[in-house]
PDB file of N, CA and C in Angstrom:
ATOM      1  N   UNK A   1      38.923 -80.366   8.381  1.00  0.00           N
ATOM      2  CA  UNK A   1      38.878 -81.651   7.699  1.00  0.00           C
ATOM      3  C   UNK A   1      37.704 -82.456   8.268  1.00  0.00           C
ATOM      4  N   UNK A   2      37.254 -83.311   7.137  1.00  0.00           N
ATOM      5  CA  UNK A   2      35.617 -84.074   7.438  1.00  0.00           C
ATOM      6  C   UNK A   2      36.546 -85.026   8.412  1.00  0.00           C
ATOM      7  N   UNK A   3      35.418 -85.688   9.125  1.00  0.00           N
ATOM      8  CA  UNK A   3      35.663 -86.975   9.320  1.00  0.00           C
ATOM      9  C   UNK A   3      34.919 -88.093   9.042  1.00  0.00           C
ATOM     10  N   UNK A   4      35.456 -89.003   8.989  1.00  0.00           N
ATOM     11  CA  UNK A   4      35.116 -90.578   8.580  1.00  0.00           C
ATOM     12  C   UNK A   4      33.337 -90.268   8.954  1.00  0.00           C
ATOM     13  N   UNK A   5      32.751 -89.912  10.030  1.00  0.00           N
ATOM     14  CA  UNK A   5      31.247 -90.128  10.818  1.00  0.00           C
ATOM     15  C   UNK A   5      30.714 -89.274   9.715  1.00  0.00           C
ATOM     16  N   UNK A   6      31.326 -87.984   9.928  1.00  0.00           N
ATOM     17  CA  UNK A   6      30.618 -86.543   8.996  1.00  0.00           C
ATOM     18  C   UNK A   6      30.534 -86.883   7.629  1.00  0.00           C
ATOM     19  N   UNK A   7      31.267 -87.653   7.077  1.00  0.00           N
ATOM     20  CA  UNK A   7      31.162 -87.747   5.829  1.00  0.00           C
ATOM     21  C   UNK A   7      29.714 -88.760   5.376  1.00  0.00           C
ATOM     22  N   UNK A   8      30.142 -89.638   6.129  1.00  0.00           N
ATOM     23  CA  UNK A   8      29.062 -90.297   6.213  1.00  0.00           C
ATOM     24  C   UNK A   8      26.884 -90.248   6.473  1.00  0.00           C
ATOM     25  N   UNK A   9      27.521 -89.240   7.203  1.00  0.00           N
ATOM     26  CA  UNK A   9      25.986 -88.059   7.590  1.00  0.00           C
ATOM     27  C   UNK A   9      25.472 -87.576   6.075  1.00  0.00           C
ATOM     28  N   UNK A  10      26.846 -87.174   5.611  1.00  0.00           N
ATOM     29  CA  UNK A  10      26.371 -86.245   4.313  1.00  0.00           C
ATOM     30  C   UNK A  10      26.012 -87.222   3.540  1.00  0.00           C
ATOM     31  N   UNK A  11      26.182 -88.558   3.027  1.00  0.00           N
ATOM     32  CA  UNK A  11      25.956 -89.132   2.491  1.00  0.00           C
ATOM     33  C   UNK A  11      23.612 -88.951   1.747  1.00  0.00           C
ATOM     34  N   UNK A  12      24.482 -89.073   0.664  1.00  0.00           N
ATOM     35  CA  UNK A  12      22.855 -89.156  -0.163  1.00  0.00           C
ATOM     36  C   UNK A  12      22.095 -90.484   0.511  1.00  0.00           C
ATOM     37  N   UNK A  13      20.936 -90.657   0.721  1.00  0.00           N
ATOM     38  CA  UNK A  13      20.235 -91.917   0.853  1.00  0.00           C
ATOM     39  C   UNK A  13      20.623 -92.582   0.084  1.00  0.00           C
ATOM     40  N   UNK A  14      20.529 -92.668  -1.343  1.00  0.00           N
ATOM     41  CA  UNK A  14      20.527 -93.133  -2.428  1.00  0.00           C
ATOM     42  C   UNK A  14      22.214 -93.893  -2.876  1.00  0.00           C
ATOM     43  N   UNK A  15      23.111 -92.964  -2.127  1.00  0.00           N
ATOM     44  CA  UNK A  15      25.131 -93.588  -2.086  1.00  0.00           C
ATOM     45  C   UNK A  15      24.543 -94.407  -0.934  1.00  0.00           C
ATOM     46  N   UNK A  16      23.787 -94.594   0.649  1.00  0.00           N
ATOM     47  CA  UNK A  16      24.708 -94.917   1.485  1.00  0.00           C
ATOM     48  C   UNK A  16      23.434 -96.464   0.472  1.00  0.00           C
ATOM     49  N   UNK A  17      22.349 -96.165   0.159  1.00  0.00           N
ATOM     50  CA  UNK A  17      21.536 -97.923  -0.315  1.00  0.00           C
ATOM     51  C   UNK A  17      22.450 -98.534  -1.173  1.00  0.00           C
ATOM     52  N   UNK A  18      22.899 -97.736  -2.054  1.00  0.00           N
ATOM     53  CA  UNK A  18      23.786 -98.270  -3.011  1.00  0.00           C
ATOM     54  C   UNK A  18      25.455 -99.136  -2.462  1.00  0.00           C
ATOM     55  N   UNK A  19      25.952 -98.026  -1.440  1.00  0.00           N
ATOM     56  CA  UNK A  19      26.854 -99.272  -0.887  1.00  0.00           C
ATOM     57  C   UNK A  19      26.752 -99.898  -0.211  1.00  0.00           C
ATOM     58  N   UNK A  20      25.303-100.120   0.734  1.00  0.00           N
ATOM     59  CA  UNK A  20      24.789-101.232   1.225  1.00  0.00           C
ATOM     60  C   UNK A  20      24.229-102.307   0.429  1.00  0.00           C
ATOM     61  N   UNK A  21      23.999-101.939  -1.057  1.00  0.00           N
ATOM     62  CA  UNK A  21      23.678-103.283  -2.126  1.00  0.00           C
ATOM     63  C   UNK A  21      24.753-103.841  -2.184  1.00  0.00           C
ATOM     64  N   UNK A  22      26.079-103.108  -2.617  1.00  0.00           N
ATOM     65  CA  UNK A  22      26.667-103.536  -3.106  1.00  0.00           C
ATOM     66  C   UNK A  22      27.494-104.201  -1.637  1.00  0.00           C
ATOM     67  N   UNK A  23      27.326-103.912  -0.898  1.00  0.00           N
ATOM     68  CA  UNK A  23      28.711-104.708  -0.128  1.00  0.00           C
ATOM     69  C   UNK A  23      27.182-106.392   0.200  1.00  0.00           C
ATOM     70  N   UNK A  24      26.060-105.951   0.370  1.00  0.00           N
ATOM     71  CA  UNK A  24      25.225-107.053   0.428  1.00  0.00           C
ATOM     72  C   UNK A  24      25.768-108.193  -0.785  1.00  0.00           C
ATOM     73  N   UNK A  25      25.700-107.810  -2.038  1.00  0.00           N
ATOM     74  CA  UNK A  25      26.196-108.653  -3.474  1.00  0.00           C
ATOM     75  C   UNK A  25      27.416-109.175  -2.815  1.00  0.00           C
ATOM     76  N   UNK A  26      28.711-108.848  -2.613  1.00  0.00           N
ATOM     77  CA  UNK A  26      30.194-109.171  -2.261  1.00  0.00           C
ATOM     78  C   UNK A  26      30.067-110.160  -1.237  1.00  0.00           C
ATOM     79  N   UNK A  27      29.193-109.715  -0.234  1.00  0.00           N
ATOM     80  CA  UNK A  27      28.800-111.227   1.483  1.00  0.00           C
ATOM     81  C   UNK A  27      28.569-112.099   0.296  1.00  0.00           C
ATOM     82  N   UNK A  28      27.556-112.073  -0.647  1.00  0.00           N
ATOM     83  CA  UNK A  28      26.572-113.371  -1.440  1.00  0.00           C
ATOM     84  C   UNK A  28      27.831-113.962  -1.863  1.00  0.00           C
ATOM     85  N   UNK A  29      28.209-113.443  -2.604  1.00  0.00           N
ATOM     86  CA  UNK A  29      29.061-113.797  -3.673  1.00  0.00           C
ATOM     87  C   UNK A  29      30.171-114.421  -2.517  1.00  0.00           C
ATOM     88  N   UNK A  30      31.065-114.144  -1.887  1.00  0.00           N
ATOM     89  CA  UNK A  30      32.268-114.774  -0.369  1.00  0.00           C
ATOM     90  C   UNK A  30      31.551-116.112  -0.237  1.00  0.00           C
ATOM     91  N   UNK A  31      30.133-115.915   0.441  1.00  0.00           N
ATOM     92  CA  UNK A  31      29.394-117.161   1.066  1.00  0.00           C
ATOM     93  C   UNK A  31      29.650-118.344  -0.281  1.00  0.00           C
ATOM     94  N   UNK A  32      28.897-117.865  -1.398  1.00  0.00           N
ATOM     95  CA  UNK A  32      28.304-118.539  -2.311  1.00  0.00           C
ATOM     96  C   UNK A  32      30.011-119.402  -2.746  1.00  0.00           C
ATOM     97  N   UNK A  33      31.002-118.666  -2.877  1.00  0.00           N
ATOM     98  CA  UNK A  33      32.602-119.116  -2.996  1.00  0.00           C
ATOM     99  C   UNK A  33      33.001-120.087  -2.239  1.00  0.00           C
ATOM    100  N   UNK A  34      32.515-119.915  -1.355  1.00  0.00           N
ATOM    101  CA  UNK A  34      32.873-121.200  -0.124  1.00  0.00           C
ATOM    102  C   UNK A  34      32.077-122.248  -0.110  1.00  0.00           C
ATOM    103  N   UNK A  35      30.777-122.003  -0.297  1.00  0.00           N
ATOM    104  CA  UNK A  35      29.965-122.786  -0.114  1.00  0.00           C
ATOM    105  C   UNK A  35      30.698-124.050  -1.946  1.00  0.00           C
ATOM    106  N   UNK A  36      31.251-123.218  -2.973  1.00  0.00           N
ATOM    107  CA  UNK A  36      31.599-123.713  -3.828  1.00  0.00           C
ATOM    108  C   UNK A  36      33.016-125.231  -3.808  1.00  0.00           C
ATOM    109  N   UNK A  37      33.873-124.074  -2.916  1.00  0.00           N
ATOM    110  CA  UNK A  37      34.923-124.525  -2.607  1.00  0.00           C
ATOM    111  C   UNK A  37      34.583-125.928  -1.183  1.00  0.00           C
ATOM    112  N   UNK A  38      33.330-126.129  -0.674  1.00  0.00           N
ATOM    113  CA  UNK A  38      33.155-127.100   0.194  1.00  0.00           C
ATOM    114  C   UNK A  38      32.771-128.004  -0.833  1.00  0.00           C
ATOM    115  N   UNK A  39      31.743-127.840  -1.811  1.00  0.00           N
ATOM    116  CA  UNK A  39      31.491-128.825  -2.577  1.00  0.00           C
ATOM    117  C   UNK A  39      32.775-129.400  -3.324  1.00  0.00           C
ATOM    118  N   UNK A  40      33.445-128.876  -4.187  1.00  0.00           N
ATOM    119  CA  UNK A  40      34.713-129.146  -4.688  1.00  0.00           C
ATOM    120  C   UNK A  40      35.601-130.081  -3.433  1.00  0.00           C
ATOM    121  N   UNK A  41      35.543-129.493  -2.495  1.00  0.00           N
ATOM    122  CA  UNK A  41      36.121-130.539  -1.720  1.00  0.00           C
ATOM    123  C   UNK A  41      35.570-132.052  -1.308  1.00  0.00           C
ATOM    124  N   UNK A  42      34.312-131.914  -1.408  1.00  0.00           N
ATOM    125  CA  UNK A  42      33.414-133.411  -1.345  1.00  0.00           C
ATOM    126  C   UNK A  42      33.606-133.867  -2.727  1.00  0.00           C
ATOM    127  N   UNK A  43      34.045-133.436  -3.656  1.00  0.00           N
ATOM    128  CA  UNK A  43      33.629-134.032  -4.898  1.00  0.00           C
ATOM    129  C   UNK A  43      35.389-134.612  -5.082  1.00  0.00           C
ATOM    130  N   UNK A  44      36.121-134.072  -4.736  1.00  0.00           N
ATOM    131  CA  UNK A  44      37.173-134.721  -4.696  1.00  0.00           C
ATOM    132  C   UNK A  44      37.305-135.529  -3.742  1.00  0.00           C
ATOM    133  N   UNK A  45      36.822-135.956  -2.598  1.00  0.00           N
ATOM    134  CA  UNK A  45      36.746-136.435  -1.212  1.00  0.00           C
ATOM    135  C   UNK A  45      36.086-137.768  -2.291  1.00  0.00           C
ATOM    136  N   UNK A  46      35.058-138.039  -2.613  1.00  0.00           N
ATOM    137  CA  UNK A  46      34.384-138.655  -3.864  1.00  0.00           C
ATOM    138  C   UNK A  46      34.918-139.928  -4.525  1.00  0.00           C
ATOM    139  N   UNK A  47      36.198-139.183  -5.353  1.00  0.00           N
ATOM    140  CA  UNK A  47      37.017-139.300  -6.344  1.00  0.00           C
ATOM    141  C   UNK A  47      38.324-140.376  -5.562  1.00  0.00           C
ATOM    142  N   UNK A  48      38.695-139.879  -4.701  1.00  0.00           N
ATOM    143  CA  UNK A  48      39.643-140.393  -3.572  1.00  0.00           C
ATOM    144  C   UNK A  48      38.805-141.431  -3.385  1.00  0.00           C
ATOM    145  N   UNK A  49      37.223-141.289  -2.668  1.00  0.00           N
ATOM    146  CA  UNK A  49      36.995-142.584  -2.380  1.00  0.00           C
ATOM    147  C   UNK A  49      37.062-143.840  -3.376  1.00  0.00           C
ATOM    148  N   UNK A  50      36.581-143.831  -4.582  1.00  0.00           N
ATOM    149  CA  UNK A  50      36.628-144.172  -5.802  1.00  0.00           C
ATOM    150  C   UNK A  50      37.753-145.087  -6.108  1.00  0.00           C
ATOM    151  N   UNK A  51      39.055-143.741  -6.090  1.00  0.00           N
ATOM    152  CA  UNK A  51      40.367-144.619  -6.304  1.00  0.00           C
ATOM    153  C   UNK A  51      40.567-145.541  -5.415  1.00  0.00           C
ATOM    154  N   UNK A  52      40.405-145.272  -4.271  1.00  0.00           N
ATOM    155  CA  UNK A  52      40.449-146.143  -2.994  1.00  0.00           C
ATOM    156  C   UNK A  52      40.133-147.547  -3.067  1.00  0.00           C
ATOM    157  N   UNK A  53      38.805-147.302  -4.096  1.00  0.00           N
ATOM    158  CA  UNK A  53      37.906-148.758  -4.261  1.00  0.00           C
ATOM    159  C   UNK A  53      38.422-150.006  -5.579  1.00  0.00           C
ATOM    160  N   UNK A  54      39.451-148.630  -6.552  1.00  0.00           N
ATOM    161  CA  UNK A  54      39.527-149.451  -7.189  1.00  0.00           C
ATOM    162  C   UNK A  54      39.279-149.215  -8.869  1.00  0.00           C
ATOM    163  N   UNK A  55      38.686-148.088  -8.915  1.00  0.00           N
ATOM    164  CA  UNK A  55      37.994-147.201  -9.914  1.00  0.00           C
ATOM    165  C   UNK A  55      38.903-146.404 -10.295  1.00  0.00           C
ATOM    166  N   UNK A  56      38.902-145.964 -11.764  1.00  0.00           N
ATOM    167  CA  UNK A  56      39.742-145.704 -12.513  1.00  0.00           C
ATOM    168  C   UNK A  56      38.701-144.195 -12.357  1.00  0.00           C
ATOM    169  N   UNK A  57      39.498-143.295 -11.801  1.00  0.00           N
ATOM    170  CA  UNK A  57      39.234-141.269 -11.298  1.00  0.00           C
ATOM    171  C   UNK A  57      39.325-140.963 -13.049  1.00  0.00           C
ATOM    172  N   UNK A  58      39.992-141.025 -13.799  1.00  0.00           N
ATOM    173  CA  UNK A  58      39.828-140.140 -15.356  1.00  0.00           C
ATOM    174  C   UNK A  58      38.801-140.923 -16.040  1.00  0.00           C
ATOM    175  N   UNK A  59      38.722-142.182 -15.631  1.00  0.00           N
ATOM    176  CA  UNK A  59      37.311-142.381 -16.709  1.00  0.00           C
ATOM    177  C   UNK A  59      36.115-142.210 -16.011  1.00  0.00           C
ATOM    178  N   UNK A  60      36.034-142.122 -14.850  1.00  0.00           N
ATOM    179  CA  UNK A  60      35.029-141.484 -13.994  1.00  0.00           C
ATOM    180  C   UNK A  60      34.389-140.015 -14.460  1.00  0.00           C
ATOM    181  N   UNK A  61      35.800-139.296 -14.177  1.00  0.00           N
ATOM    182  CA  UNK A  61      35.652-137.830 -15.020  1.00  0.00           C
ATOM    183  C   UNK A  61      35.101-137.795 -16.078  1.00  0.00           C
ATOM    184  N   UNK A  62      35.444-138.324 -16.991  1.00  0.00           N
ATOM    185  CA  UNK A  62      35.063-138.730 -18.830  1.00  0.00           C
ATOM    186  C   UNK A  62      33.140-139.101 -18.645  1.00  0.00           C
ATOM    187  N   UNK A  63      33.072-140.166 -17.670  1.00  0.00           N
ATOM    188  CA  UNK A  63      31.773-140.191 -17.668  1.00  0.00           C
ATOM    189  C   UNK A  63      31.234-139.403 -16.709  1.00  0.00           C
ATOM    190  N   UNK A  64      30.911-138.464 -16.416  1.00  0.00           N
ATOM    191  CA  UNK A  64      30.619-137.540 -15.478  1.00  0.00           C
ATOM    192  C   UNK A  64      30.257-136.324 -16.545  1.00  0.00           C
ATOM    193  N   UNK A  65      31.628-135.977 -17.230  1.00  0.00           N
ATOM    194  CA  UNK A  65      31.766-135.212 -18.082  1.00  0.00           C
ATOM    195  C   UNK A  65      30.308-135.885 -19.435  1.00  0.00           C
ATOM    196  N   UNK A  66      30.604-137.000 -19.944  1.00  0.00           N
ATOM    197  CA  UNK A  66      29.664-137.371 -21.006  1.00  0.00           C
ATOM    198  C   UNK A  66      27.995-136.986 -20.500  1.00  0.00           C
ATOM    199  N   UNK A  67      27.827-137.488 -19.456  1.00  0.00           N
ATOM    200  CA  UNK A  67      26.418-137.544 -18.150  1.00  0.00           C
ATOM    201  C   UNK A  67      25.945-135.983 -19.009  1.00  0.00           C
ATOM    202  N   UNK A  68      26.470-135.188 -18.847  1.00  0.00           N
ATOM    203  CA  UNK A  68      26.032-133.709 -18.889  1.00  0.00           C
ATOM    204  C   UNK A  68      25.954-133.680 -20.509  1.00  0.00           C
ATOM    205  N   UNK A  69      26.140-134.206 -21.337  1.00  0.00           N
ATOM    206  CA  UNK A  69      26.075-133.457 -22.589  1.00  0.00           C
ATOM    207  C   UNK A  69      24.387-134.215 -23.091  1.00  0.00           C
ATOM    208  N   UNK A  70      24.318-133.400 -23.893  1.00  0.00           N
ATOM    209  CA  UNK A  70      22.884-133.913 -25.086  1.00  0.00           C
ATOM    210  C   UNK A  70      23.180-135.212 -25.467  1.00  0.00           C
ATOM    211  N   UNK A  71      22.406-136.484 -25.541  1.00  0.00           N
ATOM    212  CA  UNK A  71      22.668-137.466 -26.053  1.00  0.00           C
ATOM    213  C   UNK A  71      22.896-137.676 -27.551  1.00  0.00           C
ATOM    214  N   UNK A  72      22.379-136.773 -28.658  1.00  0.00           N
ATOM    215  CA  UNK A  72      22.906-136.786 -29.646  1.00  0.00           C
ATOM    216  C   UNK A  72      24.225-136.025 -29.920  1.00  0.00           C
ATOM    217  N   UNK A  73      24.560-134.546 -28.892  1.00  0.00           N
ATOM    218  CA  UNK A  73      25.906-134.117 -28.783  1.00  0.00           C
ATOM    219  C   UNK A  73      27.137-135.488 -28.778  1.00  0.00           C
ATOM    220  N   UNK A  74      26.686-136.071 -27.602  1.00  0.00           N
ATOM    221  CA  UNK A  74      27.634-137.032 -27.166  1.00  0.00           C
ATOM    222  C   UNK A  74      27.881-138.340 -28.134  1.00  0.00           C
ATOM    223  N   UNK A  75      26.618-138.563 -28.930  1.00  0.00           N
ATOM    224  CA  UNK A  75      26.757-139.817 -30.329  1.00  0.00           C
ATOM    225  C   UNK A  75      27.490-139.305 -31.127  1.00  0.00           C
ATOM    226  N   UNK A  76      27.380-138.063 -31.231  1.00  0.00           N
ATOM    227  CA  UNK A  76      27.980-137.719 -32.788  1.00  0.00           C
ATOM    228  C   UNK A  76      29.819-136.980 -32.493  1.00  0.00           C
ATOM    229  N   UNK A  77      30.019-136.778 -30.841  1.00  0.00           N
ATOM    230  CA  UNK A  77      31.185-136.885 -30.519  1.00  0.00           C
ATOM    231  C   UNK A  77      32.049-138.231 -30.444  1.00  0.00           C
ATOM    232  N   UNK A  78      31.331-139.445 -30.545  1.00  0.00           N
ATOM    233  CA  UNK A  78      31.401-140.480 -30.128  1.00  0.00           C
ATOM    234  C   UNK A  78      31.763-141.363 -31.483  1.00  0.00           C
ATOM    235  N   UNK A  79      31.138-140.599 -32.661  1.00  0.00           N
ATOM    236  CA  UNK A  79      30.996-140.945 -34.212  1.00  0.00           C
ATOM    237  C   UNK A  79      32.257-140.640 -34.465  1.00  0.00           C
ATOM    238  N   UNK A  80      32.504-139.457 -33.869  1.00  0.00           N
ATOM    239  CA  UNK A  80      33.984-138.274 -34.716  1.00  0.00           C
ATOM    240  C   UNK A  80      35.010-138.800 -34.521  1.00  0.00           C
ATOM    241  N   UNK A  81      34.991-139.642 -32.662  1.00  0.00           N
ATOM    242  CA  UNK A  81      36.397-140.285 -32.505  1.00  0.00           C
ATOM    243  C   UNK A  81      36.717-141.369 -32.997  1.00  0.00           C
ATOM    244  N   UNK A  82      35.408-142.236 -33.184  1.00  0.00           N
ATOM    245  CA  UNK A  82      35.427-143.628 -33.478  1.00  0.00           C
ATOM    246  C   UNK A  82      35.888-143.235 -35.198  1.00  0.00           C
ATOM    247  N   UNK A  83      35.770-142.430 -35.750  1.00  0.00           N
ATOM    248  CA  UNK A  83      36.342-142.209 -37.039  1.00  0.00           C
ATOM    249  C   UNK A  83      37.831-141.798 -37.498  1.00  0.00           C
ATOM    250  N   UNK A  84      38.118-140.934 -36.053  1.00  0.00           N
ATOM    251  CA  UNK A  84      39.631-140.859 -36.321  1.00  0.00           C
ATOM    252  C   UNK A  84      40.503-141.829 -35.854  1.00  0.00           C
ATOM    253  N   UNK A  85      40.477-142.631 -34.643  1.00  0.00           N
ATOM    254  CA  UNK A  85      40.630-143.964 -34.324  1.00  0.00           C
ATOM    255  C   UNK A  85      41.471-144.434 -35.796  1.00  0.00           C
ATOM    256  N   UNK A  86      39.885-145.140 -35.838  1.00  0.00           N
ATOM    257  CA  UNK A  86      40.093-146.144 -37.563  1.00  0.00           C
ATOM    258  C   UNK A  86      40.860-145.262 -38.334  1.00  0.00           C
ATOM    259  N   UNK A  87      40.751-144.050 -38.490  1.00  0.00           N
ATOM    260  CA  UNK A  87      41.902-143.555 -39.387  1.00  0.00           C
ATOM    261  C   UNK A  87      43.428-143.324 -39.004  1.00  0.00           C
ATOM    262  N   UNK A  88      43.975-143.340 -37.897  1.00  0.00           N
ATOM    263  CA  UNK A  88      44.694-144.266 -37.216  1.00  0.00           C
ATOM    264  C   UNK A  88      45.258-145.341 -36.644  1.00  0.00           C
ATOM    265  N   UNK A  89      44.169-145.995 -37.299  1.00  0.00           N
ATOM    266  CA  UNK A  89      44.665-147.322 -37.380  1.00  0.00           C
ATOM    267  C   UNK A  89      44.773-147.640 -35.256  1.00  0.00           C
ATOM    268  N   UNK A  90      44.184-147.330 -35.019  1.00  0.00           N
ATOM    269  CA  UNK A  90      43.826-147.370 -33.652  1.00  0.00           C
ATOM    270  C   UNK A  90      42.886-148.442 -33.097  1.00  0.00           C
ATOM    271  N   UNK A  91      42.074-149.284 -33.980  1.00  0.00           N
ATOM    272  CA  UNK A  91      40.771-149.604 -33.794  1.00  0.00           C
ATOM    273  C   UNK A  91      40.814-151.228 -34.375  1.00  0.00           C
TER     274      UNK A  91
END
């Protein structure tokens, strides 16, 4: 029976680069997760401060959320509600 070392000897150049890419991609990708999950935590850290102050956290979101869209995306989302509103008698 091989062992774990021997098998490894036999290895093609070409298997052992390949699972050295790939376990290289998986570190990126762990780091890059955390590094995600720290931001997410400041951005809620953020949000807390916010409420803290006094600031309403969902319309924060809402404008945060609006910030990112196309300015004509966001008029003509802005058209659609202001139309169902009034057709609800909302307005």
């Amino acid at each position: 029976m091989a062992t774990s070392a021997a098998v490894q000897e036999d290895e093609a150049p070409a298997t052992r680069f390949a699972k050295d890419q790939l376990k290289a991609i998986i570190e990126r990708i762990e780091r890059l997760e955390e590094e995600k999950k720290t931001i997410s935590d400041d951005i809620r850290d953020v949000y807390a401060e916010a409420k803290g102050n006094g600031f309403d956290v969902k319309a924060l979101r809402t404008i945060v959320r609006m910030r990112k869209q196309d300015a004509n995306e966001r008029a003509e989302q802005e058209t659609i509600l202001e139309t169902y509103l009034q057709a609800l008698g909302m307005l």
